[in-house]
Protein backbone atom coordinates (compact mmCIF):
# COMPACT_ATOMS: atom_id res chain seq x y z
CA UNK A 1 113.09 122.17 112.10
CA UNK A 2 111.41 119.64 114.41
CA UNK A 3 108.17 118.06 114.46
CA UNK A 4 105.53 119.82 116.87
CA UNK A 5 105.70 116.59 118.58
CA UNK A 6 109.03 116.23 118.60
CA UNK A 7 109.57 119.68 119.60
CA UNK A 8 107.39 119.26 122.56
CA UNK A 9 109.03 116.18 124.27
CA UNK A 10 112.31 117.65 123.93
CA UNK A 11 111.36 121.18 125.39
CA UNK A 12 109.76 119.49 128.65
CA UNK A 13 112.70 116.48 129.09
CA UNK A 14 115.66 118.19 130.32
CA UNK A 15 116.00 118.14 133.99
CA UNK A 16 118.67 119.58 135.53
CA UNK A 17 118.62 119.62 139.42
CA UNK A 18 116.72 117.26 141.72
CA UNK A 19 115.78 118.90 144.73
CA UNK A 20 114.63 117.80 147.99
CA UNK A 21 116.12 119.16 150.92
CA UNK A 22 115.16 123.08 151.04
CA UNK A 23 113.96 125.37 154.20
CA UNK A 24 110.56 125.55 154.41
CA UNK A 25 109.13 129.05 153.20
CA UNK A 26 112.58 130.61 152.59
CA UNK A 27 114.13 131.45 149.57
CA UNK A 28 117.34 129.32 148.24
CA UNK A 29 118.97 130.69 144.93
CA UNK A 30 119.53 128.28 142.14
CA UNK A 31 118.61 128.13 138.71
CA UNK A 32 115.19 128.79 139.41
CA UNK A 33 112.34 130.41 141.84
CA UNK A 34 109.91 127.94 143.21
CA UNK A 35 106.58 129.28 144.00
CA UNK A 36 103.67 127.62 144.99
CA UNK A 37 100.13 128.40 144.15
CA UNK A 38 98.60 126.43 147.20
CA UNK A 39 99.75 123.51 149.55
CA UNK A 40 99.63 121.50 146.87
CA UNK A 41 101.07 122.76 144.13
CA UNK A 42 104.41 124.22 142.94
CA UNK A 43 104.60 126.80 140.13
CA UNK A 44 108.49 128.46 139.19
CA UNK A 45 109.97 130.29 137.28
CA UNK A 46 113.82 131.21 136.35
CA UNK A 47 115.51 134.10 135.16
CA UNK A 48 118.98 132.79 133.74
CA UNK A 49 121.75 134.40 134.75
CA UNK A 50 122.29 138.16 135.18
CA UNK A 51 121.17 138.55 138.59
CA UNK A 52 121.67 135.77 141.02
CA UNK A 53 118.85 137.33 142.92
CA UNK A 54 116.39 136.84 140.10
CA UNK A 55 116.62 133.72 140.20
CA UNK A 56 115.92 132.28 143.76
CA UNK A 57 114.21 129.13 144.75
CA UNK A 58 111.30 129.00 147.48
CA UNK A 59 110.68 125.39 149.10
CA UNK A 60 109.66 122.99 146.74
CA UNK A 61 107.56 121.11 148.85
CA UNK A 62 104.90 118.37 147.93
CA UNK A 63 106.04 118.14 144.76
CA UNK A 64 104.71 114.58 143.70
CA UNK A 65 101.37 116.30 144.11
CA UNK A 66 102.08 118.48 141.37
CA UNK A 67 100.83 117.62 137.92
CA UNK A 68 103.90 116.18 135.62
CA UNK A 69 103.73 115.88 132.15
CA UNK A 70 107.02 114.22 131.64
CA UNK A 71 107.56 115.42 128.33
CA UNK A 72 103.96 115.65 126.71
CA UNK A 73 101.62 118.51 126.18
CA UNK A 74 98.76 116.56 125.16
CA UNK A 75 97.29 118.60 122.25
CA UNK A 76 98.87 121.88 123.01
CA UNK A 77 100.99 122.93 120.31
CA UNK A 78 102.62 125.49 122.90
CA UNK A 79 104.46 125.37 125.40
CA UNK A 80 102.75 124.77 128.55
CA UNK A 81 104.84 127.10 131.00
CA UNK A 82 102.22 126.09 133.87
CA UNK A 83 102.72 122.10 133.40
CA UNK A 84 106.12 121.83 133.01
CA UNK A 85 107.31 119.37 136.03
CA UNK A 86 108.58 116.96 136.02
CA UNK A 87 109.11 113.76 138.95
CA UNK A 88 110.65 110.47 139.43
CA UNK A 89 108.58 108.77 142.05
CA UNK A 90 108.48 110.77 145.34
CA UNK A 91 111.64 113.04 143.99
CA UNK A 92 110.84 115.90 141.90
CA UNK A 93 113.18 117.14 139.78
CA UNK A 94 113.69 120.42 137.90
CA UNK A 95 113.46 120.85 134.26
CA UNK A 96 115.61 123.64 132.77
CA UNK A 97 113.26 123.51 129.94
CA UNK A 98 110.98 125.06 132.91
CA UNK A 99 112.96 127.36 134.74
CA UNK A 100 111.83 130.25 131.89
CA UNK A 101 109.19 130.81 129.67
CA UNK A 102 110.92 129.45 126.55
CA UNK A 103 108.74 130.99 124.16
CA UNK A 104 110.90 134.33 125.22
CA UNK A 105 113.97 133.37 126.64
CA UNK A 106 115.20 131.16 123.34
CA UNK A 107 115.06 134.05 121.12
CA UNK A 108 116.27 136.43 123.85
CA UNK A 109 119.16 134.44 125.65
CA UNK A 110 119.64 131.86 122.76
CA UNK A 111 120.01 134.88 119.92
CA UNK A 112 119.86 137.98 120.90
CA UNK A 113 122.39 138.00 123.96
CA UNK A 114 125.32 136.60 122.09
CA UNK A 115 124.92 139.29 119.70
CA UNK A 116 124.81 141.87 122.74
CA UNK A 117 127.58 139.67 124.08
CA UNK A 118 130.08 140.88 121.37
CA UNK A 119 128.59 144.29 121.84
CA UNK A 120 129.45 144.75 125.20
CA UNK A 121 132.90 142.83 125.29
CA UNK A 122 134.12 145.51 122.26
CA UNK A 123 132.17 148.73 123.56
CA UNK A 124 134.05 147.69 127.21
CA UNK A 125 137.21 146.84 126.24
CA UNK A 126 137.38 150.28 124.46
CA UNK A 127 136.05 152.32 127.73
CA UNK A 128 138.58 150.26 129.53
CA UNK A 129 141.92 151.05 126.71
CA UNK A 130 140.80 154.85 126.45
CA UNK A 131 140.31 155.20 130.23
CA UNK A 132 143.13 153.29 131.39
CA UNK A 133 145.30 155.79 129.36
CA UNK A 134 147.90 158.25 131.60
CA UNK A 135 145.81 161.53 130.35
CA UNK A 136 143.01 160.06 131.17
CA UNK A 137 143.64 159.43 134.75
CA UNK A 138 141.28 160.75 137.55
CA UNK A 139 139.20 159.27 139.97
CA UNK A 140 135.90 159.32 138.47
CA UNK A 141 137.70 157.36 135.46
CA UNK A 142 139.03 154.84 137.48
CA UNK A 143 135.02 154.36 138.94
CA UNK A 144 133.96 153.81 135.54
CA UNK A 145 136.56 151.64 134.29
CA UNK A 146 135.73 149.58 137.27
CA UNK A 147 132.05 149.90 136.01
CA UNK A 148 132.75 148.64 132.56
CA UNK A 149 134.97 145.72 134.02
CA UNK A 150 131.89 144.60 136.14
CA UNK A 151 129.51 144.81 133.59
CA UNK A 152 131.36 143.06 131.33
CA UNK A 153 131.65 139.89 133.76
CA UNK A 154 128.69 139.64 135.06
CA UNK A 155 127.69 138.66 131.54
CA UNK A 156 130.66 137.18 129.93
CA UNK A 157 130.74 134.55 133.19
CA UNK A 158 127.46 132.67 132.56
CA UNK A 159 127.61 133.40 128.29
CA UNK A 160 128.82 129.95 127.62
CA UNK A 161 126.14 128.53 129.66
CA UNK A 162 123.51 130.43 127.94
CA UNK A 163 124.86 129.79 124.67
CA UNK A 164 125.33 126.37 125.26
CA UNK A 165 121.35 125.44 126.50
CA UNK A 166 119.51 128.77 124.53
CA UNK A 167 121.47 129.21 121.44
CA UNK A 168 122.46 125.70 120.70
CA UNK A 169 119.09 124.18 122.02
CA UNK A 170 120.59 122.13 124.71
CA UNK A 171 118.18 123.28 127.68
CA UNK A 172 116.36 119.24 127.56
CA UNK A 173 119.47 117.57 128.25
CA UNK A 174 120.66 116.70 132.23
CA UNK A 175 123.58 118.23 133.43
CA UNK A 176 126.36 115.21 134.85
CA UNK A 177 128.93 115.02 136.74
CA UNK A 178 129.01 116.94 139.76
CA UNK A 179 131.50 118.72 138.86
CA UNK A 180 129.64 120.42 136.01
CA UNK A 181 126.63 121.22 138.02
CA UNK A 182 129.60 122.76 140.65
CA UNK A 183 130.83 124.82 137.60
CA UNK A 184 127.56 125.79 136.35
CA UNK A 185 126.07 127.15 139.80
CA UNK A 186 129.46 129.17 139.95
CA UNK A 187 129.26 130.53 136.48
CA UNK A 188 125.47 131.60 136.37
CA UNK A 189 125.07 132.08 140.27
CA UNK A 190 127.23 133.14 142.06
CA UNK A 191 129.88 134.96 139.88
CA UNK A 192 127.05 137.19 137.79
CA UNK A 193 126.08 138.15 141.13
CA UNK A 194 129.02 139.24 142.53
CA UNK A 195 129.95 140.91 139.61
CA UNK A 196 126.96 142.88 139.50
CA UNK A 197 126.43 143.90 143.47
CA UNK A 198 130.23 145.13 142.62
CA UNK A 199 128.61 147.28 139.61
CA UNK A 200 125.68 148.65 142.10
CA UNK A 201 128.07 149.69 144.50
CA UNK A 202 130.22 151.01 142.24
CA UNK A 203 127.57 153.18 140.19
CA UNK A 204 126.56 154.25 143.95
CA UNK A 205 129.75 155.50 145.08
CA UNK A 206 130.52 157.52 141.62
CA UNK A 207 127.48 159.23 142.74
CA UNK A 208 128.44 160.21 146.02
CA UNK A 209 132.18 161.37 144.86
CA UNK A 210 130.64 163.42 142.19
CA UNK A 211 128.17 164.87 144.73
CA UNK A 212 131.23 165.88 146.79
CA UNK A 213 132.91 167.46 143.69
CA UNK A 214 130.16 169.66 143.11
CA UNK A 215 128.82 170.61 146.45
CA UNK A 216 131.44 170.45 148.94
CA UNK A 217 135.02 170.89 146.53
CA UNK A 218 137.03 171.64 149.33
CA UNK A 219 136.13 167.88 150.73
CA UNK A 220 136.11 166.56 147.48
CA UNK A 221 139.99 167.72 147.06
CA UNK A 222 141.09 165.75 150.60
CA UNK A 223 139.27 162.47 150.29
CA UNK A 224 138.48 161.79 146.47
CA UNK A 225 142.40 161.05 145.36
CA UNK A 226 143.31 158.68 143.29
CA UNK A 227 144.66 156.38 145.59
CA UNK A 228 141.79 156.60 148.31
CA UNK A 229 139.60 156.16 144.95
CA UNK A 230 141.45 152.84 144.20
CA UNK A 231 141.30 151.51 147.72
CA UNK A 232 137.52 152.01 147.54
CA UNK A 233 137.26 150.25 144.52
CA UNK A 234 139.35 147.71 146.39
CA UNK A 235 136.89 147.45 149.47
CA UNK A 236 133.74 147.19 147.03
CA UNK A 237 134.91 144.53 145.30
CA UNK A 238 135.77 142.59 148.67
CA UNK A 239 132.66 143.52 150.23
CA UNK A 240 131.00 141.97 147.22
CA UNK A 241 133.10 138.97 147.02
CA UNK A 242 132.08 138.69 150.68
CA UNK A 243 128.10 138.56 149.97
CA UNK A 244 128.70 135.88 148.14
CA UNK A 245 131.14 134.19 149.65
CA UNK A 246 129.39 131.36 151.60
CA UNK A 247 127.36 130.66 148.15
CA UNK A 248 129.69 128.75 146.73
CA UNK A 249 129.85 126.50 149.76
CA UNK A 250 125.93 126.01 150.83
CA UNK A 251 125.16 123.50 148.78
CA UNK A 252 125.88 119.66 148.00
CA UNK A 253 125.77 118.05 145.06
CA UNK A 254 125.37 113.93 144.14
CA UNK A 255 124.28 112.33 141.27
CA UNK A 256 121.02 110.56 141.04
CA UNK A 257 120.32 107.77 138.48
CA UNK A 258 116.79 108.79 136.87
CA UNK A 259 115.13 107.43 133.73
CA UNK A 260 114.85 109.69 131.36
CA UNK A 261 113.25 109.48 127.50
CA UNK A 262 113.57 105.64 127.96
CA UNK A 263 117.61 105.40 129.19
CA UNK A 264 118.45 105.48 132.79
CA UNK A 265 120.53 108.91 133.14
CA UNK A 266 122.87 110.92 135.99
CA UNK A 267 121.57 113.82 137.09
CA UNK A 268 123.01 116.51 139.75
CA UNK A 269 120.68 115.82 143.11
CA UNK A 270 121.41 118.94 145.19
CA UNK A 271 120.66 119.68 148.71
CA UNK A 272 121.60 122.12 151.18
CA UNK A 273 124.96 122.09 153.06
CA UNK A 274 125.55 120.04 156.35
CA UNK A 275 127.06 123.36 157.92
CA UNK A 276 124.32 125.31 157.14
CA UNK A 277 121.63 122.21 158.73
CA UNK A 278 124.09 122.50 161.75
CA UNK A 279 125.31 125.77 162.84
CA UNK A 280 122.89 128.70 161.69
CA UNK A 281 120.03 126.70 160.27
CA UNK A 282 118.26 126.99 156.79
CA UNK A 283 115.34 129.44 157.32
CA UNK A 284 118.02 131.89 159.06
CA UNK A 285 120.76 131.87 156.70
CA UNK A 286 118.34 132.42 153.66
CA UNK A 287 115.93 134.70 155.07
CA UNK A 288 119.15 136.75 156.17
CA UNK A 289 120.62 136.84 152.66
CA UNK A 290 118.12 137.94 150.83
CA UNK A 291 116.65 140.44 153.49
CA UNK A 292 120.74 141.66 153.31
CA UNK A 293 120.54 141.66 149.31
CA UNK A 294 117.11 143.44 148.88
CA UNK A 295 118.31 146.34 151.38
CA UNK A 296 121.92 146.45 150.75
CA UNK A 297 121.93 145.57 146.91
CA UNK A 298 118.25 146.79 145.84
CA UNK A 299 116.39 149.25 147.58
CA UNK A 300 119.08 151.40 149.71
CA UNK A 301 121.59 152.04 146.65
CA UNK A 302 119.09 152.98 144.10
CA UNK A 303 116.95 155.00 146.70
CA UNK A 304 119.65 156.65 147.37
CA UNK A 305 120.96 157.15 143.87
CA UNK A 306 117.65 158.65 142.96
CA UNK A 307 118.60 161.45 145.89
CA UNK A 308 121.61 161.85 144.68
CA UNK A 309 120.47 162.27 140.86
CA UNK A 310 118.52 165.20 142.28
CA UNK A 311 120.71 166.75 144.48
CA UNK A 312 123.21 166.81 141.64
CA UNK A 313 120.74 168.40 138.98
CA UNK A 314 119.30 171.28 141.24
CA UNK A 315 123.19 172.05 141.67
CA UNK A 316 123.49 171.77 138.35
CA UNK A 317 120.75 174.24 137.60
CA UNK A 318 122.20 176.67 140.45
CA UNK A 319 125.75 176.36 138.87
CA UNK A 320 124.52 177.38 135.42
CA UNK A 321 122.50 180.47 136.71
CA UNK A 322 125.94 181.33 138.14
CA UNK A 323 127.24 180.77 134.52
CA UNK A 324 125.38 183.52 133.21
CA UNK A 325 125.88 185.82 135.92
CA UNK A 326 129.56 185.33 135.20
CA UNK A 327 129.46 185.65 131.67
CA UNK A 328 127.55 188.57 132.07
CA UNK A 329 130.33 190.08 134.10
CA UNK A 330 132.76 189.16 131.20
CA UNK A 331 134.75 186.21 133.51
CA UNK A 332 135.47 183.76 131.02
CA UNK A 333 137.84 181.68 132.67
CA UNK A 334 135.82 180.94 135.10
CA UNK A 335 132.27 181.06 133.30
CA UNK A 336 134.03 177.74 131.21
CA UNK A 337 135.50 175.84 134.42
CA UNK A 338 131.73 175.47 135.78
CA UNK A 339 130.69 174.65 131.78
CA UNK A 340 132.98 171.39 132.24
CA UNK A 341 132.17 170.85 135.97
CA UNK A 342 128.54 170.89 134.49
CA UNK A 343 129.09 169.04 131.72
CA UNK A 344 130.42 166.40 133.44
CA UNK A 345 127.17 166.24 135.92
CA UNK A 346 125.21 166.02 133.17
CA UNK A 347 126.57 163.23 132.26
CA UNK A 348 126.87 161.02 135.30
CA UNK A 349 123.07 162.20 136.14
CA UNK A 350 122.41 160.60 132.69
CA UNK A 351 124.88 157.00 133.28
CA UNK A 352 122.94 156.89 136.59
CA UNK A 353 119.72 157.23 134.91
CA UNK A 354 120.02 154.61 132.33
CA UNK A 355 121.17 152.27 135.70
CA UNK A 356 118.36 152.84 137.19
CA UNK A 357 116.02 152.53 134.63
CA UNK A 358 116.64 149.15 134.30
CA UNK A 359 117.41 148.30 138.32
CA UNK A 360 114.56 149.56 140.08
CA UNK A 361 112.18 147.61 138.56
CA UNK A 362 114.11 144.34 139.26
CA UNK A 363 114.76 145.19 142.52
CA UNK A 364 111.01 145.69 143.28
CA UNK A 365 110.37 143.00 141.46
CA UNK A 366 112.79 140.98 143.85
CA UNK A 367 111.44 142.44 146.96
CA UNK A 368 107.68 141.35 146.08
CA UNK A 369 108.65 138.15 145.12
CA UNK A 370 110.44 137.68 148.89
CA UNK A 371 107.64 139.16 150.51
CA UNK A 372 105.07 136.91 148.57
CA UNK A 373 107.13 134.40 149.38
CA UNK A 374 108.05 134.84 153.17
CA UNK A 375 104.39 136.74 154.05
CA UNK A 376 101.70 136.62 152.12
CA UNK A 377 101.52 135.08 148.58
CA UNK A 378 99.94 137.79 146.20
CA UNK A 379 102.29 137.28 143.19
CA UNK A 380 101.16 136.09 139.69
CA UNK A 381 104.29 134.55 138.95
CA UNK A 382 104.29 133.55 135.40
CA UNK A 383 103.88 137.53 134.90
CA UNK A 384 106.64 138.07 137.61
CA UNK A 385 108.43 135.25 134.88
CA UNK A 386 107.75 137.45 132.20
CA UNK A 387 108.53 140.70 133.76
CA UNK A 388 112.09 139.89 135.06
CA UNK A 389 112.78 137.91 131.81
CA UNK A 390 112.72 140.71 130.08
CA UNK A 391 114.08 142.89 132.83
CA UNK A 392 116.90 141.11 132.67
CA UNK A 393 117.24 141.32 128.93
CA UNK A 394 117.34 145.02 128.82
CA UNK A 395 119.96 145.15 131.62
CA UNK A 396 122.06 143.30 129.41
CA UNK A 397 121.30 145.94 126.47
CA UNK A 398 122.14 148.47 129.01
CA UNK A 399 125.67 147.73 129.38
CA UNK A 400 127.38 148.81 126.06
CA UNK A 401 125.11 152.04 126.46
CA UNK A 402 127.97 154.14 128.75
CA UNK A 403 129.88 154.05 125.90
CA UNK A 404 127.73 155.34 123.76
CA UNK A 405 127.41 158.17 126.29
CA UNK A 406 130.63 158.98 126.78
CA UNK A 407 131.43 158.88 123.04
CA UNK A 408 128.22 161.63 123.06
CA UNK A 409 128.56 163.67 125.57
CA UNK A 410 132.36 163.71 126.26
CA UNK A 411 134.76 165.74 123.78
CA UNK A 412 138.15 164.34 125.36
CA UNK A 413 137.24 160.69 125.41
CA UNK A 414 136.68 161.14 122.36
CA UNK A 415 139.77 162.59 121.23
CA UNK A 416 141.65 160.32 123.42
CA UNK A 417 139.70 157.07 121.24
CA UNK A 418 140.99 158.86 118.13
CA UNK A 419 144.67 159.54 119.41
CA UNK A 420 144.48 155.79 120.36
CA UNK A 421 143.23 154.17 117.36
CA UNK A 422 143.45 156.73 115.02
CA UNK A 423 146.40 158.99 115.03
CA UNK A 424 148.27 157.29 111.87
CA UNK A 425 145.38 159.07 109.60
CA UNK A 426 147.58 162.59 110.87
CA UNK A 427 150.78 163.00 109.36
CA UNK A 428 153.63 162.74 112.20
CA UNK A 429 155.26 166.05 114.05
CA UNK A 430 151.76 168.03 113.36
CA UNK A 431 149.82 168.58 116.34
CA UNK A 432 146.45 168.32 116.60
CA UNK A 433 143.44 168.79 118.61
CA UNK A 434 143.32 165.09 119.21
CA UNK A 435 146.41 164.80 120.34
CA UNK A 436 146.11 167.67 122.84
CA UNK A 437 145.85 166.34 126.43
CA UNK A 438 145.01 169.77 127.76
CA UNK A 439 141.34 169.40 127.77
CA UNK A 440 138.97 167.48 130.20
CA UNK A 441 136.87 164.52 129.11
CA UNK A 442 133.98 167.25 129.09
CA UNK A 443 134.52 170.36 126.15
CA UNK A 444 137.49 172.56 128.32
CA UNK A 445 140.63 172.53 129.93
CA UNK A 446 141.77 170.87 132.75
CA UNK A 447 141.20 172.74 136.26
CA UNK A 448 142.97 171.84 139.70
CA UNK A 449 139.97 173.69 141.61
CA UNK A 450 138.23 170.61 140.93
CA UNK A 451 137.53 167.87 138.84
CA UNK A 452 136.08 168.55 135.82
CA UNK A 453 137.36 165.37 133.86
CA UNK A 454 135.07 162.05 133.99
């Protein structure tokens, strides 16, 4: 345990990225979000690494006007989230030590997330083995797997990262050569946010087939096969490699001799690419981004989501008053094929749920913070901080949760888990239930009228 003193200098000395070549009023994405609380002063805040988005950068002008405490408090035995900066001169640099409110995100990303880390690698890799097995195959199973494989990047890319400043306390120290701050923009950038727009898009367009299953079967039957399903999955994952394609290429990176705690050190300077300066220009190519990511990754799929959520129960509801007139009538055949098909709503209404319970709010978070930024500055950022800090956190809790579901709500994954890992507790040549690949992944067998399976 350190000294308060000691403890303070170290939580305010790492610096990370000098910046000093950013568009004016336009949001960059790096480590961090720059805001600033008048012309002369620069506040920021970072969300590490889920969602690239949450964690953009606005111009971080004037910054040798800014109060820097260069590793000191004073007589605060906190930390000072507002007075962390730190400068060299006329060049500002950041200080990762400032990017979040460290009172929250050491016991959150330092301790907590490798924990959920493990988690969601083993709760994943399971959907992934039970789905990926032959009876299991559908098209809605090959949406989730893709689900669970996106989910499980987006957080496994920028874990050693977080481990490596949260868990093991490194967040003070600079980041050299260029190569490493190359590697680390990759890891907790750009790859999370692929990953994740992937995951959106994905979650969006199991809506949409399962809409189609339920409401218009006949259509569902021509265009949600298998292999149209896997070419989709295909496109979506382009598309979202696409987005953030040109991310890996629009910045620069040098390194810049500083003195830090008495020793002259390296750190990454970064500026914005020479194609960028030259072709399309910086205020353009960010304010086009973001305006792209807000509408395309935000606000349209989880609007839309929300429709779909609701167009899905009310045909839920109608197929279950149909139920009863059925079993009424005495047809039991099909009285049970619309007690899977509704079974299996159920449950995607409730795996779209838990997604959006913990994306809208980041996404409206996100579009605030780019209309404070680009319009007119009403934010109170520290709380925005705070807000997507924990956002963020509960996304992450969110991701071993489908499995939970499915293990819930979904008799033959179940029995496909047990046939998988295990079957020796049955003596061999006996049949059982488990080992029965007659019934869908929701409580009844198997229809070809339309997909009952998840």
């Amino acid at each position: 345990m350190l000294p308060n003193n000691e403890y303070e200098s170290r939580e305010t000395d790492f610096n990370i990225e000098l910046h000093s070549d950013f568009p004016s009023n336009i949001p960059t994405m790096y480590p961090s979000f720059y805001f600033s609380n008048d012309s002369s002063n620069v506040k920021h805040t970072n969300f590490p690494i889920i969602d690239s988005t949450l964690r953009n950068a606005i111009e971080y002008e004037n910054a040798s006007h800014n109060p820097s405490r260069n590793g000191h408090q004073g007589n605060d035995t906190l930390y000072d989230y507002y007075n962390c900066i730190a400068s060299e001169g006329n060049m500002s640099y950041l200080n990762v030590s400032c990017e979040t409110i460290l009172n929250y995100s050491i016991p959150l990303y330092g301790y907590c997330t490798p924990a959920l880390l493990l988690v969601t690698l083993t709760a994943n890799s399971l959907i992934v083995i039970v789905l990926s097995k032959r009876s299991m195959a559908s098209p809605t199973n090959f949406v989730l797997m893709a689900m669970a494989l996106c989910d499980l990047f987006t957080l496994l890319f920028p874990a050693p990262g977080l481990m490596y400043m949260y868990t093991f306390g490194n967040h003070y120290k600079p980041i050299s050569p260029t190569i490493t701050c190359y590697v680390w923009n990759a890891l907790n950038e750009i790859l999370p946010a692929m990953c994740h727009t992937a995951s959106v898009w994905l979650t969006l367009a199991l809506a949409v087939q399962r809409y189609f299953y339920v409401c218009h079967a006949p259509t569902a039957r021509t265009w949600c096969t298998i292999p149209r399903v896997k070419k989709c999955i295909a496109y979506i994952c382009i598309a979202a490699l696409l987005h953030q394609s040109t991310r890996f290429f629009d910045k620069s990176y040098s390194l810049v001799t500083i003195e830090w705690n008495g020793h002259l050190t390296n750190v990454c300077h970064i500026e914005t690419a020479d194609w960028v300066h030259e072709y399309i220009s910086e205020d353009f190519y960010y304010t086009f981004y973001f305006s792209f990511r807000i509408l395309f990754v935000h606000l349209t799929p989880c609007a839309s989501l929300v429709a779909l959520n609701v167009l899905l129960f009310r045909a839920m509801k109608e197929a279950q008053r149909k139920r009863e007139r059925l079993f009424k009538d005495n047809k039991k055949r099909e009285c049970k094929r619309l007690r899977d098909s509704n079974c299996t709503t159920l449950m995607l209404i409730v795996v779209v749920t838990v997604f959006l319970v913990v994306e809208i709010p980041l996404g409206v978070i996100t579009a605030l913070h780019i209309i404070s930024s680009l319009i007119y500055e009403f934010l109170d950022y520290y709380i925005a901080n705070l807000f997507i800090l924990f956002g963020n956190f509960f996304l992450i809790v969110s991701y071993p949760i489908n499995f939970a579901i499915y293990c819930g709500m979904s008799r033959q994954f179940r029995e496909t888990f047990k046939e998988i890992f295990i079957k020796s507790s049955h003596p061999r040549g006996t049949k059982t239930e488990c080992e029965s690949s007659k019934y869908s992944l929701v409580n009844g067998p198997r229809t070809v009228t339309n997909e009952t399976a998840l």
